[in-house]
Protein backbone atom coordinates (compact mmCIF):
# COMPACT_ATOMS: atom_id res chain seq x y z
CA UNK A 1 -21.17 -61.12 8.00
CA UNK A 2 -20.84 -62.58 11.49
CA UNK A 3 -23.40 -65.16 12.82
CA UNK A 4 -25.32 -63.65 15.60
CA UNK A 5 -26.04 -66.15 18.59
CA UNK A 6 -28.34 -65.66 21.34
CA UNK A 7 -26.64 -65.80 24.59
CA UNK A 8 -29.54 -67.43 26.93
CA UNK A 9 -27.99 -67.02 30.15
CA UNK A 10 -28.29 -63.30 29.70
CA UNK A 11 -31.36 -62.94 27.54
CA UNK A 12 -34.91 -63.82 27.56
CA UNK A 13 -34.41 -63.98 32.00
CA UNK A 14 -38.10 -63.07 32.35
CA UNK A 15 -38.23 -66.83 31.59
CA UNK A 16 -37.32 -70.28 32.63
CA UNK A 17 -34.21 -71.19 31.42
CA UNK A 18 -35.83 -74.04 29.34
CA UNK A 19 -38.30 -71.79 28.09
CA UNK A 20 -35.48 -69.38 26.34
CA UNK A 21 -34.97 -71.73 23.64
CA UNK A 22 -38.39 -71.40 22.24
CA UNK A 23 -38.57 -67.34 22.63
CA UNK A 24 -34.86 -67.31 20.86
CA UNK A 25 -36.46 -68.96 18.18
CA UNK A 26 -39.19 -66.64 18.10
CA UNK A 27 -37.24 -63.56 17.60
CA UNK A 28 -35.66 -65.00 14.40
CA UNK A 29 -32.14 -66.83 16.04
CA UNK A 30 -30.85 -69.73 14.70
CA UNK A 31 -27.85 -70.11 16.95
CA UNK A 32 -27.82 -69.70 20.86
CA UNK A 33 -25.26 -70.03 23.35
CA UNK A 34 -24.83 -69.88 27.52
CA UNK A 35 -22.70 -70.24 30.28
CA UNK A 36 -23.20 -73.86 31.30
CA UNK A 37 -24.81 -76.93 30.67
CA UNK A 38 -24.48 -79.12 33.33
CA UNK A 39 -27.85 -78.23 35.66
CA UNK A 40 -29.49 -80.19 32.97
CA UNK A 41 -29.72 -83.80 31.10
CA UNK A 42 -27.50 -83.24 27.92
CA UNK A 43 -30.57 -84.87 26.09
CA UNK A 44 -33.09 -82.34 27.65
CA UNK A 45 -30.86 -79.94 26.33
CA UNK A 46 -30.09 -81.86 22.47
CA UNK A 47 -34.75 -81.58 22.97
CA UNK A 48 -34.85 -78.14 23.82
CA UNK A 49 -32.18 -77.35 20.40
CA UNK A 50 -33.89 -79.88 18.05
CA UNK A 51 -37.13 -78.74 18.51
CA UNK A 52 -36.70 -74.89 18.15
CA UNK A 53 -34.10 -75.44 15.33
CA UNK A 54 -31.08 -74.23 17.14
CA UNK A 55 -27.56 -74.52 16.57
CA UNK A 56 -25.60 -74.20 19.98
CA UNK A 57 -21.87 -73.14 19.42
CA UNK A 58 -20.45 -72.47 22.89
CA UNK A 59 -20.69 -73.10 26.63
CA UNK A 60 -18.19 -73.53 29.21
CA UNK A 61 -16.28 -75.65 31.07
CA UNK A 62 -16.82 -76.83 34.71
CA UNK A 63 -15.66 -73.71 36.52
CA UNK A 64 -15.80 -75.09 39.85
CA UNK A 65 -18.10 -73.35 42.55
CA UNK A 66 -19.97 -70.95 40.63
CA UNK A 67 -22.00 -70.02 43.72
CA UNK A 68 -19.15 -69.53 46.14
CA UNK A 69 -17.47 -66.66 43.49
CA UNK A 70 -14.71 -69.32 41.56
CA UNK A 71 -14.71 -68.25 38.03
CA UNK A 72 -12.38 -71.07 36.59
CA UNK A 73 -10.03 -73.68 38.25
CA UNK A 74 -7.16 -74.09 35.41
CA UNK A 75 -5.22 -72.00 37.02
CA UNK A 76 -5.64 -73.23 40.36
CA UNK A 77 -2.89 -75.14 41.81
CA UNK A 78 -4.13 -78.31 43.71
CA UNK A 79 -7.24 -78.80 41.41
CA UNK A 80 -5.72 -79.75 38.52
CA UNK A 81 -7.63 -83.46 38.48
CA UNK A 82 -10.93 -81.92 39.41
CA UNK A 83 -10.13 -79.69 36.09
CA UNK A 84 -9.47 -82.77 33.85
CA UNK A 85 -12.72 -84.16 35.24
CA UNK A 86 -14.51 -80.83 34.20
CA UNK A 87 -12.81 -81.37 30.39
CA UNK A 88 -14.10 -84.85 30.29
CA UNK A 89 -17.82 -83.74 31.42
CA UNK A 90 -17.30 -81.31 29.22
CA UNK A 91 -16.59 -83.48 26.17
CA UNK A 92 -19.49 -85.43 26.58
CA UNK A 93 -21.71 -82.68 26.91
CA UNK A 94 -20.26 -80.69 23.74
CA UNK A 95 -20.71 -84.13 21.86
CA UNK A 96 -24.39 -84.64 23.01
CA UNK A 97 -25.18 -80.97 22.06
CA UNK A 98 -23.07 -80.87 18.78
CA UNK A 99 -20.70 -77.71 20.09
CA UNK A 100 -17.59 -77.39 17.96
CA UNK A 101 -16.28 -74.58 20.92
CA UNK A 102 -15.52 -74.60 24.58
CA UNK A 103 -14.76 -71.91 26.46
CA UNK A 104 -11.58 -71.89 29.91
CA UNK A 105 -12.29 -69.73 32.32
CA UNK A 106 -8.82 -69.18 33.87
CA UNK A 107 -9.94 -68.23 37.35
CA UNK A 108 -9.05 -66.02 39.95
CA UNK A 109 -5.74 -65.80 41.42
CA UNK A 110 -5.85 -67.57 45.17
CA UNK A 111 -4.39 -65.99 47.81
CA UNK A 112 -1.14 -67.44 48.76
CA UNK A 113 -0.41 -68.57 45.37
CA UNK A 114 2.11 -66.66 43.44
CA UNK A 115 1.06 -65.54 39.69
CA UNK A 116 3.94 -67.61 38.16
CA UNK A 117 3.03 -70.82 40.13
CA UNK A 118 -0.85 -70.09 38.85
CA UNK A 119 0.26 -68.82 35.19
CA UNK A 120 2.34 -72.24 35.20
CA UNK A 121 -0.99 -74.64 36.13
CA UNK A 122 -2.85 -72.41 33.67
CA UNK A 123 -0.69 -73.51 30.89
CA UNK A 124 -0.50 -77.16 31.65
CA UNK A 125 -4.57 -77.60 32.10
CA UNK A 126 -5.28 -75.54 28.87
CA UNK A 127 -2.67 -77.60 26.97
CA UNK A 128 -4.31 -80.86 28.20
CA UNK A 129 -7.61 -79.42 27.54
CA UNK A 130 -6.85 -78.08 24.20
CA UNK A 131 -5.67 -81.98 23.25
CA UNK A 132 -8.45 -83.95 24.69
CA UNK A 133 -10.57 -81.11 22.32
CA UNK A 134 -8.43 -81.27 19.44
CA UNK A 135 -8.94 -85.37 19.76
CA UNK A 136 -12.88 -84.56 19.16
CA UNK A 137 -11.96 -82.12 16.54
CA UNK A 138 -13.19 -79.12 18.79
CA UNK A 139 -11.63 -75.96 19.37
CA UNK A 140 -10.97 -74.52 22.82
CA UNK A 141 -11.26 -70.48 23.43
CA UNK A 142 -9.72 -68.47 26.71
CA UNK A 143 -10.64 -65.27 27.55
CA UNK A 144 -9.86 -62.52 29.07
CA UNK A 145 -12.08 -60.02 31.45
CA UNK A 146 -12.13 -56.92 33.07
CA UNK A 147 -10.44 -56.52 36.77
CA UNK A 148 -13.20 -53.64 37.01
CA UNK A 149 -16.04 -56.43 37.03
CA UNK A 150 -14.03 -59.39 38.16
CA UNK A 151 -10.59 -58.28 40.54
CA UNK A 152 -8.49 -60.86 40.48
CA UNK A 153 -8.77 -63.01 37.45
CA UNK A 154 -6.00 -63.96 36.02
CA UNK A 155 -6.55 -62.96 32.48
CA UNK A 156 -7.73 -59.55 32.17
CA UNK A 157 -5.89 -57.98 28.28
CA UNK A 158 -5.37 -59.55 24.93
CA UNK A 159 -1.17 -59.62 25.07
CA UNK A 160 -1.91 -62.14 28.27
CA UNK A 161 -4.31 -64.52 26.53
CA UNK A 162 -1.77 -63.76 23.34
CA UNK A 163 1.12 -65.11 25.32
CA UNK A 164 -0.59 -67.99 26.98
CA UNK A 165 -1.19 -69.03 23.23
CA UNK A 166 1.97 -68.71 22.46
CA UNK A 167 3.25 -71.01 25.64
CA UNK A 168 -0.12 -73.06 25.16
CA UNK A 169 1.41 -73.71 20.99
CA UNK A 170 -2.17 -76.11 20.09
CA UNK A 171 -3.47 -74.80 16.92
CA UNK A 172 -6.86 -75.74 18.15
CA UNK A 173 -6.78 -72.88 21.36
CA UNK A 174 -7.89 -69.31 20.11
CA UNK A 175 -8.83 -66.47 22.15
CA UNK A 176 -12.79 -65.54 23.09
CA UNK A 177 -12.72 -61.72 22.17
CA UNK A 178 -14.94 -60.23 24.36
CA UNK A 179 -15.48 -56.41 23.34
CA UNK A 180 -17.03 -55.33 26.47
CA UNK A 181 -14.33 -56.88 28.58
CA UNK A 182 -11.53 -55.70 26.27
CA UNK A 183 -13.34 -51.87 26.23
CA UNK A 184 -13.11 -51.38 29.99
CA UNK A 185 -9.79 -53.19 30.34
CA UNK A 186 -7.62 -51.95 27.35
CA UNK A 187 -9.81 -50.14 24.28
CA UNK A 188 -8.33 -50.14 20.50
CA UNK A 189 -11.07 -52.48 19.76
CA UNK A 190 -10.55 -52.59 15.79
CA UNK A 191 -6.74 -52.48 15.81
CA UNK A 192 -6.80 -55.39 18.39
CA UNK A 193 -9.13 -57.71 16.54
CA UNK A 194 -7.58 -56.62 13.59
CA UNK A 195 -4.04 -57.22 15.03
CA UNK A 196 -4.79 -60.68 16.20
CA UNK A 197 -7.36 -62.19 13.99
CA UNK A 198 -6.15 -65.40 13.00
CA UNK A 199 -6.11 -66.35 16.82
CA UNK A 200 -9.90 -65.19 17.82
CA UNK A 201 -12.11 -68.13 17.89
CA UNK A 202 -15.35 -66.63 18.92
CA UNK A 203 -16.47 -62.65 19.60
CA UNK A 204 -18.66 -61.53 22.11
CA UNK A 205 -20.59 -57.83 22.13
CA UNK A 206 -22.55 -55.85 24.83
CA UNK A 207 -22.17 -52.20 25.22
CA UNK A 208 -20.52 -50.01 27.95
CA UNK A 209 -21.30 -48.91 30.41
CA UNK A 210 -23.78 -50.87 31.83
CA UNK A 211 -22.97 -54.19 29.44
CA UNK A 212 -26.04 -53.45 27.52
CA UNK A 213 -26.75 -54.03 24.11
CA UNK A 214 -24.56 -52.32 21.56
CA UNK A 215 -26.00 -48.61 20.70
CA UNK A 216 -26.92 -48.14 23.85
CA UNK A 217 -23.04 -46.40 25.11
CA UNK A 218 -19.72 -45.97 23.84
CA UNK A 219 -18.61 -48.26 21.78
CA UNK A 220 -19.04 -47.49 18.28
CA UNK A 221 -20.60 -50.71 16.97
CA UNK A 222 -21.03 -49.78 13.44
CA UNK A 223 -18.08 -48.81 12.96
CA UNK A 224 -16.77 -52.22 14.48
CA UNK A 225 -19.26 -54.52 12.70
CA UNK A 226 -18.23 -52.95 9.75
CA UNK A 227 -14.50 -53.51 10.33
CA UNK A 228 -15.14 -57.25 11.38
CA UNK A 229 -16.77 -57.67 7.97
CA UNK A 230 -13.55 -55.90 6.09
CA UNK A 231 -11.57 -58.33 7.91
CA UNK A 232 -13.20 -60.97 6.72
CA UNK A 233 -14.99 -62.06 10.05
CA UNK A 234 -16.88 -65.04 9.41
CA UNK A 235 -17.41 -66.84 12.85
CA UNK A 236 -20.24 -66.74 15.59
CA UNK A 237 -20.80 -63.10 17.57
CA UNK A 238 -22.45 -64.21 21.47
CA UNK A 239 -25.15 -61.52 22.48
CA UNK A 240 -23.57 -61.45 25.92
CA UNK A 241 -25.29 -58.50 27.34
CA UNK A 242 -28.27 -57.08 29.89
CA UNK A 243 -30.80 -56.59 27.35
CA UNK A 244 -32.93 -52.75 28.28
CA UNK A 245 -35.20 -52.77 28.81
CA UNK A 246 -36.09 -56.18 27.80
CA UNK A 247 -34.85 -58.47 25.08
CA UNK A 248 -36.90 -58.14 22.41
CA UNK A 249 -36.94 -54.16 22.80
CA UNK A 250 -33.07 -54.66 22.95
CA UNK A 251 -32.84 -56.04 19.36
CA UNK A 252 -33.59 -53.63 17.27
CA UNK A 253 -30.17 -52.49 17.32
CA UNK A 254 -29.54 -55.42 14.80
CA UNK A 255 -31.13 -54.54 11.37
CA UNK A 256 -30.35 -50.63 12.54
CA UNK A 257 -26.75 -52.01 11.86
CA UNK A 258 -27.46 -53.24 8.88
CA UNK A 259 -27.56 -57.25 10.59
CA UNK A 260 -29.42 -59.77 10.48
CA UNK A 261 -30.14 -62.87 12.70
């Protein structure tokens, strides 16, 4: 049965983000997760984990200007030494917090840049990346995501973080399955997962449409939950979704599934 991790950037809101830690713990999770760490001391952070007995197993890396609409510089030509800088803040971060997994946001394609030019800089920062993780024993996930939600990133189906693997060739780099992404974008959910298990390094869920919590649209989440556990699924499963209408009415889709936190 997959581990189910809170995913604090999206859940718990009503709250300060410090304050999510404690109310995770207080509906019954034991692992967490979010975006990024860096608007914080790591040690604030390490506090906020040890005392709510948390396990944090992902965040991402420095994406450049969150604010401004970047989503990812590794495949931006031109800022490929502010994205080594990001991998080293990174590191230190992940070793502060105890996170075996970081997540590379590709980016958005920049206009004027041509995709091979982009897919070429994305391959050379995710191997270096992948290294300086693999160095720390840490594994480093891509993903891919909608062009519905986000036109213009680079990475948007499975076969295109499949065949960045294959170029990337670091046993350490896996694929972040995200299901919502991957419904809206390409569907044959099961088949897919199934298809390329061995290479998914972390899962994330939420519902469509709306990216609320699963039961609440299309997907049928049984049905997939089931299947992950035939597979032999064993890793972490990110609650990445808009809880409705408020987190802790949104999980009682868990032990209606038959899970448990």
């Amino acid at each position: 049965m997959p581990r189910l991790a809170a995913n604090v950037t999206m859940l718990f809101t009503e709250l300060l983000f410090p304050d999510r830690f404690a109310a995770a713990k207080k509906a019954g999770f034991r692992y967490v997760e979010y975006l990024f760490p860096y608007d914080y001391p790591a040690e604030e952070l390490r506090g906020l984990l040890d005392d709510n007995g948390l396990t944090q197993v992902l965040f991402n890396l420095p994406c450049g200007d969150w604010a401004a609409g970047e989503r990812g510089i590794a495949g931006l030509p031109g800022r490929e030494a502010e994205f080594r800088d990001g991998v080293a803040r990174g590191l230190e971060y992940a070793e502060a917090l105890g996170v075996a997994r970081l997540n590379c946001l590709a980016g958005k394609l920049p206009e004027g840049v041509s995709p091979r030019a982009a897919l070429e800089t994305l391959v050379a920062n995710v191997s270096f990346a992948a290294d300086a993780l693999a160095a720390k024993g840490l594994t480093l996930v891509v993903e891919a995501i909608n062009r519905c939600d986000m036109p213009g990133f680079m990475l948007n189906r499975t076969a295109q973080v499949m065949a960045l693997l294959d170029s990337v060739r670091r046993p350490n780099a896996a694929m972040q399955y995200d299901v919502y992404h991957a419904q809206r974008e390409e569907g044959e959910l099961v088949a897919t997962i199934a298809a390329n298990l061995a290479r998914i390094g972390h899962i994330q869920v939420a519902d469509n449409p709306g990216r609320h919590q699963p039961g609440t649209g299309e997907i049928n989440y049984p049905f997939l939950f089931a299947e992950l556990d035939r597979l032999g699924y064993d890793g972490f499963v990110g609650l990445e979704y808009v809880p409705a209408p408020d987190t802790l009415a949104s999980l009682t889709w868990i032990p209606a599934m038959g899970l448990t936190l």
